[in-house]
C-alpha atoms as a PDB file:
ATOM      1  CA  UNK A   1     139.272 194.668 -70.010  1.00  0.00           C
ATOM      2  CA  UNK A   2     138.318 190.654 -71.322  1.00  0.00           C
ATOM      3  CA  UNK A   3     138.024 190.389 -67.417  1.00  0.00           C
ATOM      4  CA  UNK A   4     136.172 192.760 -66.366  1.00  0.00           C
ATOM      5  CA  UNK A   5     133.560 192.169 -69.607  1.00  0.00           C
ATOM      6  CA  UNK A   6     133.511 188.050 -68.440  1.00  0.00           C
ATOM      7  CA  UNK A   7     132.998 189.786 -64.710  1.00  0.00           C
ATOM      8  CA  UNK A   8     130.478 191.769 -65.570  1.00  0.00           C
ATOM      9  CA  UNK A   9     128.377 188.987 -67.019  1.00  0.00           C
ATOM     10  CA  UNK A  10     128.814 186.517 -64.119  1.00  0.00           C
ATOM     11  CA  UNK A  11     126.993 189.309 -61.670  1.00  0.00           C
ATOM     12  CA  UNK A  12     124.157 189.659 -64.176  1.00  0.00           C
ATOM     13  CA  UNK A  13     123.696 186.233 -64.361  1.00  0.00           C
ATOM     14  CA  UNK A  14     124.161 186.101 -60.499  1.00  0.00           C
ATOM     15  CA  UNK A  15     121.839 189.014 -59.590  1.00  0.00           C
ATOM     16  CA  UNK A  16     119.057 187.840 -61.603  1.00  0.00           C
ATOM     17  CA  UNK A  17     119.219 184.261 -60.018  1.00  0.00           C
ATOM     18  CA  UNK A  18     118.748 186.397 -56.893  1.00  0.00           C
ATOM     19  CA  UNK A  19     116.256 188.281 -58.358  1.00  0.00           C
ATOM     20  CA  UNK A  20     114.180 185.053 -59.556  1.00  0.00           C
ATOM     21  CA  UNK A  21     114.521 183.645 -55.838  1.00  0.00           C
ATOM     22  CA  UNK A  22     113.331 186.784 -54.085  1.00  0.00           C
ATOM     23  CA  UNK A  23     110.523 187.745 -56.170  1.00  0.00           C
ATOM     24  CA  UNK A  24     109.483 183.696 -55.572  1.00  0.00           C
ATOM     25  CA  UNK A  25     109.587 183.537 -51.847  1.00  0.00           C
ATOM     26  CA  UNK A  26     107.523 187.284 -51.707  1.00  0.00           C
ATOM     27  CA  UNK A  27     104.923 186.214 -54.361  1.00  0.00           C
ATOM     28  CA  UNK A  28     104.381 182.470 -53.012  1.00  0.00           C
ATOM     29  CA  UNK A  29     104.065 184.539 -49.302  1.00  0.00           C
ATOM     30  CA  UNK A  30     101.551 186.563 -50.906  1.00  0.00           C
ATOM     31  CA  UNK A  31      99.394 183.775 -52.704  1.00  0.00           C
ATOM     32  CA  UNK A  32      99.657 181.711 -49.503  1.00  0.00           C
ATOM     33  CA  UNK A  33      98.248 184.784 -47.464  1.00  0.00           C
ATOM     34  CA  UNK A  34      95.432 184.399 -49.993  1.00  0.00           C
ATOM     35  CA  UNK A  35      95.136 180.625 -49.338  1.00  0.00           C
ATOM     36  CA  UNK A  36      96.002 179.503 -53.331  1.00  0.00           C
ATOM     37  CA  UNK A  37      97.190 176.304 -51.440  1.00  0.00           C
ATOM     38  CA  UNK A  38     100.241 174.712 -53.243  1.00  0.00           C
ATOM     39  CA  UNK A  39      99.649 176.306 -56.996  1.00  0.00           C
ATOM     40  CA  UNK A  40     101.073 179.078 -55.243  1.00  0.00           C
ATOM     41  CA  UNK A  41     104.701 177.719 -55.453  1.00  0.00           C
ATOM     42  CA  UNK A  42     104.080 177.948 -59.299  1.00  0.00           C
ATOM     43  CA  UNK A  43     103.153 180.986 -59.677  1.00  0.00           C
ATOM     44  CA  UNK A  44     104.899 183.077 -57.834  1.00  0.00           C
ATOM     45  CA  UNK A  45     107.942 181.490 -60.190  1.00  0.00           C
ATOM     46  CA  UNK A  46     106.179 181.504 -63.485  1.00  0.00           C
ATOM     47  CA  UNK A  47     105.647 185.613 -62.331  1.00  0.00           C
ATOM     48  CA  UNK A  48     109.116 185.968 -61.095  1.00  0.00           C
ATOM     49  CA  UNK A  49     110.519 184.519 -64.290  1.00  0.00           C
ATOM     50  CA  UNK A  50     108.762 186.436 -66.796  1.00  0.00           C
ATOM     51  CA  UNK A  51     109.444 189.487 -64.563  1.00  0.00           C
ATOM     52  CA  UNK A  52     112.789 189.053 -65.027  1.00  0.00           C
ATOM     53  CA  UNK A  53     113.016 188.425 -68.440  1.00  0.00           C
ATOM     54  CA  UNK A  54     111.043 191.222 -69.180  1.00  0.00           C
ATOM     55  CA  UNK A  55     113.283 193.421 -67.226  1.00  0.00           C
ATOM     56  CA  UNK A  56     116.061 191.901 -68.883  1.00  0.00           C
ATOM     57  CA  UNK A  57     115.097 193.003 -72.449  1.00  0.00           C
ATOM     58  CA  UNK A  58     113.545 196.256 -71.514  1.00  0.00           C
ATOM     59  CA  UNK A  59     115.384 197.880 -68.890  1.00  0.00           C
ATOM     60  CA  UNK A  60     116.898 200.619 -71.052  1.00  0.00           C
ATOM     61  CA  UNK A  61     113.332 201.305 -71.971  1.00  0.00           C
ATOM     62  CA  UNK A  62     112.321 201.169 -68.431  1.00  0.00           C
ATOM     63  CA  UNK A  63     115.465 203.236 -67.387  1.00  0.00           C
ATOM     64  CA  UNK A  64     114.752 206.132 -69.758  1.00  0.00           C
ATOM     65  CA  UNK A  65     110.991 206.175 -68.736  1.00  0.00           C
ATOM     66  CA  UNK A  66     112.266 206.769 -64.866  1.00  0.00           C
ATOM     67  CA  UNK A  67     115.144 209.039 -66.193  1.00  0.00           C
ATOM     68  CA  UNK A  68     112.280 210.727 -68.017  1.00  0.00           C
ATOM     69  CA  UNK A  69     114.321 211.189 -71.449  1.00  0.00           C
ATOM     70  CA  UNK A  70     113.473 212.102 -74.874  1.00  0.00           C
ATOM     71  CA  UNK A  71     115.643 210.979 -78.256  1.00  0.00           C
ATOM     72  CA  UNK A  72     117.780 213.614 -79.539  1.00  0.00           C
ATOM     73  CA  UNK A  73     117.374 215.106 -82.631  1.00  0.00           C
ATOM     74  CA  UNK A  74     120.727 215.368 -85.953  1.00  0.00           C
ATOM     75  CA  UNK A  75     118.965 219.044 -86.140  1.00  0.00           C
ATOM     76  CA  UNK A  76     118.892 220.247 -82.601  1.00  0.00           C
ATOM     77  CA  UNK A  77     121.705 218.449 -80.985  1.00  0.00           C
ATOM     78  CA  UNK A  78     124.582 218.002 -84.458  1.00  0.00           C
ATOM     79  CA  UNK A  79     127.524 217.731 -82.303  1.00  0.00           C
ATOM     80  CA  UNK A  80     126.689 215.411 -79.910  1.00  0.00           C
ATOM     81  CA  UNK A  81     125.905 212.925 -82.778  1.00  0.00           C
ATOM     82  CA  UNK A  82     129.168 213.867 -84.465  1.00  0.00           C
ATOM     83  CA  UNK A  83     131.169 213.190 -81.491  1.00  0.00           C
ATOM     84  CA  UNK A  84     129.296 210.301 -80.944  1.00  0.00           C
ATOM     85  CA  UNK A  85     130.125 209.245 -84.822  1.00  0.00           C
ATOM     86  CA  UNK A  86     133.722 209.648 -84.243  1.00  0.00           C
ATOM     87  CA  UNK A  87     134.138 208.492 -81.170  1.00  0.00           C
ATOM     88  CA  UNK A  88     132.264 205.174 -82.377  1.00  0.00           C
ATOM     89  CA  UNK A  89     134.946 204.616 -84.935  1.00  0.00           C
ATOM     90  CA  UNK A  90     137.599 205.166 -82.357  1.00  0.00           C
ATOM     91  CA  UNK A  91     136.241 202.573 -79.691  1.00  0.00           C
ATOM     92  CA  UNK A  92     136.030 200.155 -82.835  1.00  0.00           C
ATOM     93  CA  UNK A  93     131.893 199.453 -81.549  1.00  0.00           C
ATOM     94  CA  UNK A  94     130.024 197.617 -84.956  1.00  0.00           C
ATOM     95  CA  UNK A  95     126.923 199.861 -84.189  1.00  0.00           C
ATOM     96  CA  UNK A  96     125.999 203.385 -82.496  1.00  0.00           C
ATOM     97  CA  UNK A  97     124.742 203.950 -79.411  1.00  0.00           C
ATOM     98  CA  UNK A  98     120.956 205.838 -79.652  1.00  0.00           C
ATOM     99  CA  UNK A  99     121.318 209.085 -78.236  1.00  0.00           C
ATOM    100  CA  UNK A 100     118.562 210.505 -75.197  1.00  0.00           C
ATOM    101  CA  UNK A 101     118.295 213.893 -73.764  1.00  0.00           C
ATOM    102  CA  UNK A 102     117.157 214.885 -70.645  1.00  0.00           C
ATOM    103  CA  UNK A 103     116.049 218.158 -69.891  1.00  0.00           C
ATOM    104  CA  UNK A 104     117.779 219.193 -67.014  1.00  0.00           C
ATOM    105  CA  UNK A 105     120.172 221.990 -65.511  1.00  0.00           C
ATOM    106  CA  UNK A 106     122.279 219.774 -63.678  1.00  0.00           C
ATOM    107  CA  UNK A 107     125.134 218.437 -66.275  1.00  0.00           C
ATOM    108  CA  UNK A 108     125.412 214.475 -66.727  1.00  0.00           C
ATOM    109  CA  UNK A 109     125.315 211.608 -68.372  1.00  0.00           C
ATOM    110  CA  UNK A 110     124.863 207.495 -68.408  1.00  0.00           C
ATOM    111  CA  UNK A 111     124.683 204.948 -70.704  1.00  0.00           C
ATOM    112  CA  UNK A 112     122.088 202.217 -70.048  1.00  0.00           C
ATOM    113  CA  UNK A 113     121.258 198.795 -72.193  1.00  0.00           C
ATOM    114  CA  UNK A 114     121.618 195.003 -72.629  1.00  0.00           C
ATOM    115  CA  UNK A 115     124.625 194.861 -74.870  1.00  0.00           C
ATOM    116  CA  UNK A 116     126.105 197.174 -77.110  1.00  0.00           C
ATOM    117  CA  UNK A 117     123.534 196.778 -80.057  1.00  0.00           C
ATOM    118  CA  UNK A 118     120.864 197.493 -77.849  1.00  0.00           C
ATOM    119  CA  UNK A 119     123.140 200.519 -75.724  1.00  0.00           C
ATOM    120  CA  UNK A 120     121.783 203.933 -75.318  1.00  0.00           C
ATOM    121  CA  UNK A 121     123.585 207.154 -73.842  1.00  0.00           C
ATOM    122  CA  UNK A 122     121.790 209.682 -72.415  1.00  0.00           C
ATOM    123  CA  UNK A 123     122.549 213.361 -71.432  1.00  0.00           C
ATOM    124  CA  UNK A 124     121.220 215.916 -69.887  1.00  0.00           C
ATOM    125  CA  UNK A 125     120.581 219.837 -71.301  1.00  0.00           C
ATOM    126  CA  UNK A 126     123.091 221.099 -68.864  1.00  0.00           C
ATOM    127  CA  UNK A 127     125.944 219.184 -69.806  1.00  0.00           C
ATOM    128  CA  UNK A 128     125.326 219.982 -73.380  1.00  0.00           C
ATOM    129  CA  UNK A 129     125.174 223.945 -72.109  1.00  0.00           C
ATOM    130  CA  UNK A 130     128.254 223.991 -69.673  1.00  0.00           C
ATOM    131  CA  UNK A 131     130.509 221.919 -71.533  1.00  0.00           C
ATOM    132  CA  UNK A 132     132.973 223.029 -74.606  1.00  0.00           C
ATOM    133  CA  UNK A 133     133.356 220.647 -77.393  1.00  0.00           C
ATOM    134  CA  UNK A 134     136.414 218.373 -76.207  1.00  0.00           C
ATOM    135  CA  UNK A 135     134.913 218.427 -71.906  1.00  0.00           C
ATOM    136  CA  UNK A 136     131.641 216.738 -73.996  1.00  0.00           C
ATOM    137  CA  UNK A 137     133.934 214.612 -76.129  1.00  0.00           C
ATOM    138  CA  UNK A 138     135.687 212.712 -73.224  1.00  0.00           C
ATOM    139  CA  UNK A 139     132.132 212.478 -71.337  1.00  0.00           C
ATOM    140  CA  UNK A 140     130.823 210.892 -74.328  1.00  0.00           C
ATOM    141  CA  UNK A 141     134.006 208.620 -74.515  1.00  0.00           C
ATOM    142  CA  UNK A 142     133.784 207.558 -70.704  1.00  0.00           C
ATOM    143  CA  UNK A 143     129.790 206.378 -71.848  1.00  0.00           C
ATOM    144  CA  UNK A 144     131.152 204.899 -74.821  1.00  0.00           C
ATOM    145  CA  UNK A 145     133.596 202.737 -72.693  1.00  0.00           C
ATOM    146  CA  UNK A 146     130.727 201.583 -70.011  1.00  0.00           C
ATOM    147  CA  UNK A 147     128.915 200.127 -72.911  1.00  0.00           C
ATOM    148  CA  UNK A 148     132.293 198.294 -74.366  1.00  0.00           C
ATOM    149  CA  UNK A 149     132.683 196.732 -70.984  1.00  0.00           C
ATOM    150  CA  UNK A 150     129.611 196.052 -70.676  1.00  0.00           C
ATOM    151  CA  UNK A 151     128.992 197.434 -67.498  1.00  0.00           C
ATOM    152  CA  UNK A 152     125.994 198.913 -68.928  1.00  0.00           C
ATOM    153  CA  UNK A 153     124.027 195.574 -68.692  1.00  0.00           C
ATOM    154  CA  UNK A 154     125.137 194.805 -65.120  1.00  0.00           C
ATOM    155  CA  UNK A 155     124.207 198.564 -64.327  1.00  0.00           C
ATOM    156  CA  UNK A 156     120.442 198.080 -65.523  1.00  0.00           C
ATOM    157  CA  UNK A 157     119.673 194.825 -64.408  1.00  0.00           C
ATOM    158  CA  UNK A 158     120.625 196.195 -60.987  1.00  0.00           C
ATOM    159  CA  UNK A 159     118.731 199.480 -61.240  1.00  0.00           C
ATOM    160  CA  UNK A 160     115.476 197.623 -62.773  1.00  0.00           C
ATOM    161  CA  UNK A 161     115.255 194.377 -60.138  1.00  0.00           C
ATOM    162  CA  UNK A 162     116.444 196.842 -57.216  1.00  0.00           C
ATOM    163  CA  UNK A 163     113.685 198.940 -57.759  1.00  0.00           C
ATOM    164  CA  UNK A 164     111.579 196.587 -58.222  1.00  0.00           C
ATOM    165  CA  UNK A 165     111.698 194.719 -55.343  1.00  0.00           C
ATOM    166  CA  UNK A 166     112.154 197.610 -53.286  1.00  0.00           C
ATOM    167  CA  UNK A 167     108.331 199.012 -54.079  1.00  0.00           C
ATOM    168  CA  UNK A 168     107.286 195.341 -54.104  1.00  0.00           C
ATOM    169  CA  UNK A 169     108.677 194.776 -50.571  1.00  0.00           C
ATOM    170  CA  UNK A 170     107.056 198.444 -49.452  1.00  0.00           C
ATOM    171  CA  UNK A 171     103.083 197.793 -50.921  1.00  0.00           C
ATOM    172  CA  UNK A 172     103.601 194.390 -49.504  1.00  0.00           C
ATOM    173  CA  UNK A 173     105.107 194.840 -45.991  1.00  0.00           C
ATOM    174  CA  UNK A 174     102.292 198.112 -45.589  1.00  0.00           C
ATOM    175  CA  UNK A 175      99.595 195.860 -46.391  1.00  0.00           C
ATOM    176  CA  UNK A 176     101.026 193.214 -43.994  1.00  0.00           C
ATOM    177  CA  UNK A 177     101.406 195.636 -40.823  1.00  0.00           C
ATOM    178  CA  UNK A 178      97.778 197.133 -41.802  1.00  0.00           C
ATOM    179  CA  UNK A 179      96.369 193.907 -41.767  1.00  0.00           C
ATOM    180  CA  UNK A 180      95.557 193.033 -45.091  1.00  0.00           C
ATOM    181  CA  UNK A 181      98.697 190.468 -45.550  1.00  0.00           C
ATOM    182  CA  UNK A 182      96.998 188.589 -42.362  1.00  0.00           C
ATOM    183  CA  UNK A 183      95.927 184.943 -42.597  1.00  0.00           C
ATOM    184  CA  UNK A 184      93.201 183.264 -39.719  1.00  0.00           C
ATOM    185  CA  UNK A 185      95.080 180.909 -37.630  1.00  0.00           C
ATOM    186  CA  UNK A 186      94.062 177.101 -38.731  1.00  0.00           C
ATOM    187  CA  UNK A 187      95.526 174.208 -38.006  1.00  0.00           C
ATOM    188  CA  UNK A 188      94.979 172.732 -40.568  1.00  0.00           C
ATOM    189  CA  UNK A 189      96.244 175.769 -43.560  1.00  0.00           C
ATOM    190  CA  UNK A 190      99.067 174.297 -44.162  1.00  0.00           C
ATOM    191  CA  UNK A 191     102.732 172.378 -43.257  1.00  0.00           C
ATOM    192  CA  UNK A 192     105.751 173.214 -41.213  1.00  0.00           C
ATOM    193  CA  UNK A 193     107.346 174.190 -44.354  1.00  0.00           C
ATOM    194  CA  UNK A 194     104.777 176.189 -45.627  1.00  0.00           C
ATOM    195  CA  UNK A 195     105.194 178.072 -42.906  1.00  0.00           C
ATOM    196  CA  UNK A 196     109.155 178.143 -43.264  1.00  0.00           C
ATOM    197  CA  UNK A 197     108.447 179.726 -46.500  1.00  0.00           C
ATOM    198  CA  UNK A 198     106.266 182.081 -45.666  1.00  0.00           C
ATOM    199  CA  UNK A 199     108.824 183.782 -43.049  1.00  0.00           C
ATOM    200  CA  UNK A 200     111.891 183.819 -45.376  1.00  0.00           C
ATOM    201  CA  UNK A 201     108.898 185.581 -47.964  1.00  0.00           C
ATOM    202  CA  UNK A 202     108.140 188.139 -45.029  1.00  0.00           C
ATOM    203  CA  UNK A 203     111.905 187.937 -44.413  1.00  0.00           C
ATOM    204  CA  UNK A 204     112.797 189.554 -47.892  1.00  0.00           C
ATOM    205  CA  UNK A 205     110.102 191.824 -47.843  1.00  0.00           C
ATOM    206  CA  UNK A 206     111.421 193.305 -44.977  1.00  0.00           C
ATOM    207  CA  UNK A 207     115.225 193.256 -46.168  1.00  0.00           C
ATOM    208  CA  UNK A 208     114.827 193.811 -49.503  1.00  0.00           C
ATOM    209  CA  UNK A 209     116.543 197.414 -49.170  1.00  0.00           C
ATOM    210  CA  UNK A 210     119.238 196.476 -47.700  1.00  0.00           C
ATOM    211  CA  UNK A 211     120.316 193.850 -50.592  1.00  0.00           C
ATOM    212  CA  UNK A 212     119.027 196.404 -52.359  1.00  0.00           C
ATOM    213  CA  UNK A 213     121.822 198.879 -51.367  1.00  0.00           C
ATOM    214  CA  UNK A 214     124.078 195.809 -51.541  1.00  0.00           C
ATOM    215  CA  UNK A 215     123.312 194.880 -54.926  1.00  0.00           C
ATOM    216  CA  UNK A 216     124.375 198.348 -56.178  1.00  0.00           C
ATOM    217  CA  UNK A 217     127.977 198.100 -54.147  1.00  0.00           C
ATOM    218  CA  UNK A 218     128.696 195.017 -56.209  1.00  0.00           C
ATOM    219  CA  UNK A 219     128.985 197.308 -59.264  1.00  0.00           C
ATOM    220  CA  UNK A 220     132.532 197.818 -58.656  1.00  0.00           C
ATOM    221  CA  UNK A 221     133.910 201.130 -58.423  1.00  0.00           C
ATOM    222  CA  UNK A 222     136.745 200.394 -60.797  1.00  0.00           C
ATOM    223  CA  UNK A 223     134.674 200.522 -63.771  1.00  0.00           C
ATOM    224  CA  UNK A 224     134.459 204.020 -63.509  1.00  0.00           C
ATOM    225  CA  UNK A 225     138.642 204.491 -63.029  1.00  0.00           C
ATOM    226  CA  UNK A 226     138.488 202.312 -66.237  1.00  0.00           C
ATOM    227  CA  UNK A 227     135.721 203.613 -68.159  1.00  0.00           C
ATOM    228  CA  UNK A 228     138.266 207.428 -67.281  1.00  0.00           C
ATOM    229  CA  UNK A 229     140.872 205.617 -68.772  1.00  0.00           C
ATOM    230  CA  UNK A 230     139.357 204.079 -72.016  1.00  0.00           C
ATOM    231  CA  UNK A 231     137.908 207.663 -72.918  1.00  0.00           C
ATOM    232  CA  UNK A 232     140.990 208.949 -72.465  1.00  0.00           C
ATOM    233  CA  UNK A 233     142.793 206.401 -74.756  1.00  0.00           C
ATOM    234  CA  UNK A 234     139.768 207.282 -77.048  1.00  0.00           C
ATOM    235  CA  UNK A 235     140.094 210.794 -77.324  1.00  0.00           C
ATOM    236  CA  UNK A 236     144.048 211.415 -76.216  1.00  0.00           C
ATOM    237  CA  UNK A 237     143.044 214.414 -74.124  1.00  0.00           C
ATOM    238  CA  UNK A 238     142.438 213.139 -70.432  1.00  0.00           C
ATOM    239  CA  UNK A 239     142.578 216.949 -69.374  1.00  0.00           C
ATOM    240  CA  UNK A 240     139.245 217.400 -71.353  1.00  0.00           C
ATOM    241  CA  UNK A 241     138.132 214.643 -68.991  1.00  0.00           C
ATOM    242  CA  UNK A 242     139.145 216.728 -66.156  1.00  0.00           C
ATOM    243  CA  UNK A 243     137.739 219.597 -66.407  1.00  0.00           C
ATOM    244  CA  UNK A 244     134.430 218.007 -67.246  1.00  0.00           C
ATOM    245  CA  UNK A 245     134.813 215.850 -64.193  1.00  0.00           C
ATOM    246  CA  UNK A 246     135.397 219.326 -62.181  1.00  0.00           C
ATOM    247  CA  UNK A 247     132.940 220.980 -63.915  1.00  0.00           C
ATOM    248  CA  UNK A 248     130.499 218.283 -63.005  1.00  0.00           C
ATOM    249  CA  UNK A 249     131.235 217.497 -59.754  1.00  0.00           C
ATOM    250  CA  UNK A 250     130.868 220.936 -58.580  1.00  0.00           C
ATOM    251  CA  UNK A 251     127.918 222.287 -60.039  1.00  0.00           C
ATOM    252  CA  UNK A 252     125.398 223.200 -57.523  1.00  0.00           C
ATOM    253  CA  UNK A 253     122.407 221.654 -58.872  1.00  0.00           C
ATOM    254  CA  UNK A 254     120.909 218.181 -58.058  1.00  0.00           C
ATOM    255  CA  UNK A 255     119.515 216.174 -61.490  1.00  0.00           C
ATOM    256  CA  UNK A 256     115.491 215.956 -60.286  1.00  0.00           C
ATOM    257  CA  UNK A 257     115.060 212.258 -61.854  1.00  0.00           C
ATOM    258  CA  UNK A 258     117.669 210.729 -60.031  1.00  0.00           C
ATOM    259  CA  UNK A 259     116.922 208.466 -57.264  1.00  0.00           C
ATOM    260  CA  UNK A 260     118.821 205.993 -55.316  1.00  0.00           C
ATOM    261  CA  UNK A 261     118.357 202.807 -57.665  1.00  0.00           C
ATOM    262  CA  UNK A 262     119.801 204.800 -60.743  1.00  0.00           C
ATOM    263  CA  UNK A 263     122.760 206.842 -58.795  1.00  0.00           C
ATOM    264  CA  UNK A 264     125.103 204.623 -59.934  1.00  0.00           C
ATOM    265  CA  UNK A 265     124.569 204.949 -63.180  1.00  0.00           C
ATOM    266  CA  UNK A 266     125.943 208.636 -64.053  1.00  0.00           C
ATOM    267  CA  UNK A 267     129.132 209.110 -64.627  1.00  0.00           C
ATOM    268  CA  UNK A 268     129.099 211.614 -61.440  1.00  0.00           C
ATOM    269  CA  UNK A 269     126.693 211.480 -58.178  1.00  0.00           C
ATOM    270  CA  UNK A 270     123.575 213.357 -59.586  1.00  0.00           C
ATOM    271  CA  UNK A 271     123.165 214.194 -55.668  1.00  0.00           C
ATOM    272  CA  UNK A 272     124.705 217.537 -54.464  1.00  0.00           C
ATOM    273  CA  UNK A 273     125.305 215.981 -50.504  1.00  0.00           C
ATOM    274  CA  UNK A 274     126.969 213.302 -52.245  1.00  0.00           C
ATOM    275  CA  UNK A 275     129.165 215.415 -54.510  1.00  0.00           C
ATOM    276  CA  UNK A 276     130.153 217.372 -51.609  1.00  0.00           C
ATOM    277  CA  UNK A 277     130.975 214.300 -49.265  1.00  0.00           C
ATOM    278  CA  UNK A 278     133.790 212.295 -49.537  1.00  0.00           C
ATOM    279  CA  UNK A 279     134.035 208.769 -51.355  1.00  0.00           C
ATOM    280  CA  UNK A 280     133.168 205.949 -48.669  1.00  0.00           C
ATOM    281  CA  UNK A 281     132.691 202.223 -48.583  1.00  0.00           C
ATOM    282  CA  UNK A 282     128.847 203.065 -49.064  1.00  0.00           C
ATOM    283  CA  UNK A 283     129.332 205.553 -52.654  1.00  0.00           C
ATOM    284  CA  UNK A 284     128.359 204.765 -55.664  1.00  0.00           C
ATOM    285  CA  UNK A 285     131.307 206.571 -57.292  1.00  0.00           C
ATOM    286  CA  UNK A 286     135.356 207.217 -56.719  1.00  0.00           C
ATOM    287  CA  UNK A 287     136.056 211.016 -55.479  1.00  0.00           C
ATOM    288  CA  UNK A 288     136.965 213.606 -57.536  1.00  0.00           C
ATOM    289  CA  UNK A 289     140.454 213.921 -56.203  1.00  0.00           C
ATOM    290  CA  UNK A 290     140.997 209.980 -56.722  1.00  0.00           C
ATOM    291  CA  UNK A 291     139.629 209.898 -60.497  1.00  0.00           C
ATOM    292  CA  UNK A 292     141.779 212.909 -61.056  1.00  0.00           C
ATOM    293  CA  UNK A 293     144.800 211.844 -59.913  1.00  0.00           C
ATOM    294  CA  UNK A 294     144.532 208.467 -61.543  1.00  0.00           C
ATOM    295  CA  UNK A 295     143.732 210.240 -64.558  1.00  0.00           C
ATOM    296  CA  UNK A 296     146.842 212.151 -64.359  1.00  0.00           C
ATOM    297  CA  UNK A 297     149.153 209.624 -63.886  1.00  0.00           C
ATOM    298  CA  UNK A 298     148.124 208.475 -67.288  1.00  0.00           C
ATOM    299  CA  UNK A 299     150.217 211.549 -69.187  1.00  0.00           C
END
C-alpha cells in the first residue's frame, strides 16, 4: 500500500509538470498570435502556474460543481454518516471524509480531494435506494480506501487539468481554423524559435485529447482491485461488496453528470455501453467478472 501511496504522488507531481508545460506552450501561442512580443513567454507561465495551483487546492470543489452535488444532511441521510463513522474508525483515517449527494437514479459513488483532510465521498440517490445496509457499507469502504491511498488526489488532478486543457485546446483550435488565431505574415514578427514555439503550442492544442485520454490510463487499474480489497478487510464481508458491484454494474441507467474526464473516478463505469462492454486496454475500470473473482479469492 506505502507503494502505491509514494506512486500515486510521483504522477501528481508528474502530471502537473505536464500540465504547467502544456498550458505554457498554448497560452505563449496565443499571446504571440496577438503580437505581446516576448512578455508573452511570461505570461503564459505566470497563468499556467496559478492555474495549476488553483486546480490543485480546489479540484474537489471543482469536481462536485461538474458532478453537480449537494452535502448530505445527519437528518435525511443517518446511515450513510453512521457507516461512514464506523468505517472511519476501522480504516484508522484521523478525520472524516465530508459526505455529497447526488441526485440521481443511477447507483454510484467516488471519492474526490487533495489528501485525506481535505477528502470528500460522494453518492448518488440511487445507490442509497437500491442498496441494503452492508452492499452500502462495503461501497463506502472501497471510497474510504481510494482516499487512504491516496488515489483520490491523483484522480482529481487528472480530471481537473484534463478537462481543462481539453476545452482550452477546443475554443482555441476553433478560433484558429475560423481565422481568428491567424497572424499577418512579417518578416520581421519574430525568430526561428518563436516560430518553433508557436507549432509545438498549435501542436498541443491539437493533441491535447489524446494525452488527455492518456493521462487518465496512467491511473492504474489496480487501485480499484486494491481499493476491493481494503473495503473488504474493512468491513470482513467481501460478498456485500459483490452484490453491490453486481447490483451496480448492471443497472440500466447511465449517471447524467458523468462525462469522460470524471469516468474514472466512480467506483463503476457511470456509462451503460461501457458497463455492458468488456474491460480493454482503453477502460477506465477492471470487469465485473475480474473484480469478482479477485474478490473471491480473498475468503
Amino acid at each position: 500500500m506505502y507503494e502505491d501511496i509514494r506512486a500515486n504522488k510521483i504522477k501528481t507531481g508528474v502530471i502537473i509538470s505536464i500540465f504547467i508545460i502544456a498550458i505554457t506552450l498554448i497560452l505563449y501561442y496565443v499571446c504571440m498570435a496577438f503580437d505581446l512580443g516576448p512578455v508573452s513567454i511570461f505570461i503564459a507561465l505566470g497563468v499556467s502556474i496559478a492555474l495549476s495551483f488553483g486546480s490543485y487546492y480546489n479540484s474537489d470543489k471543482i469536481v462536485l460543481s461538474m458532478s453537480k452535488a449537494r452535502p448530505a444532511t445527519h437528518e435525511e441521510n443517518q446511515k450513510l454518516v453512521n457507516i461512514l463513522d464506523a468505517l472511519v474508525i476501522s480504516a484508522g483515517l484521523n478525520c472524516t471524509p465530508k459526505i455529497y449527494v447526488m441526485e440521481d437514479r443511477e447507483p454510484n459513488a467516488f471519492a474526490t480531494g487533495r489528501d485525506p483532510e481535505h477528502s470528500v465521498i460522494c453518492v448518488t440517490t440511487g445507490l442509497l435506494e437500491k442498496l441494503d445496509y452492508y452492499e452500502l457499507e462495503g461501497v463506502i469502504g472501497h471510497e474510504l480506501a481510494h482516499i487512504a491511498n491516496y488515489d483520490i488526489r491523483l484522480s482529481a488532478v487528472v480530471t481537473v487539468m484534463v478537462s481543462f486543457v481539453v476545452i482550452l485546446s477546443d475554443v482555441f483550435t476553433r478560433a484558429f481554423l475560423w481565422g481568428g488565431g491567424r497572424r499577418n505574415s512579417d518578416n520581421d514578427s519574430g525568430s526561428r524559435g518563436n516560430a518553433i514555439f508557436m507549432l509545438i503550442g498549435l501542436a498541443f492544442l491539437i493533441l491535447a485529447p489524446i494525452f488527455g485520454k492518456l493521462a487518465q490510463l496512467a491511473i492504474s487499474r489496480r487501485r480499484e482491485f486494491l481499493a476491493d480489497a481494503t473495503s473488504a478487510r474493512y468491513t470482513r464481508n467481501p460478498d456485500a461488496l459483490i452484490s453491490a458491484l453486481e447490483k451496480i454494474s448492471n443497472d440500466p441507467n447511465e449517471l447524467e453528470t458523468a462525462n469522460k474526464s470524471t469516468a474514472h473516478m466512480y467506483i463503476v463505469t457511470p456509462f451503460r455501453d461501457d458497463k455492458i462492454n468488456k474491460s480493454s486496454i482503453w477502460s477506465t475500470h477492471p470487469s465485473l467478472e475480474e473484480r469478482v473473482e479477485a474478490l473471491r479469492n480473498l475468503k
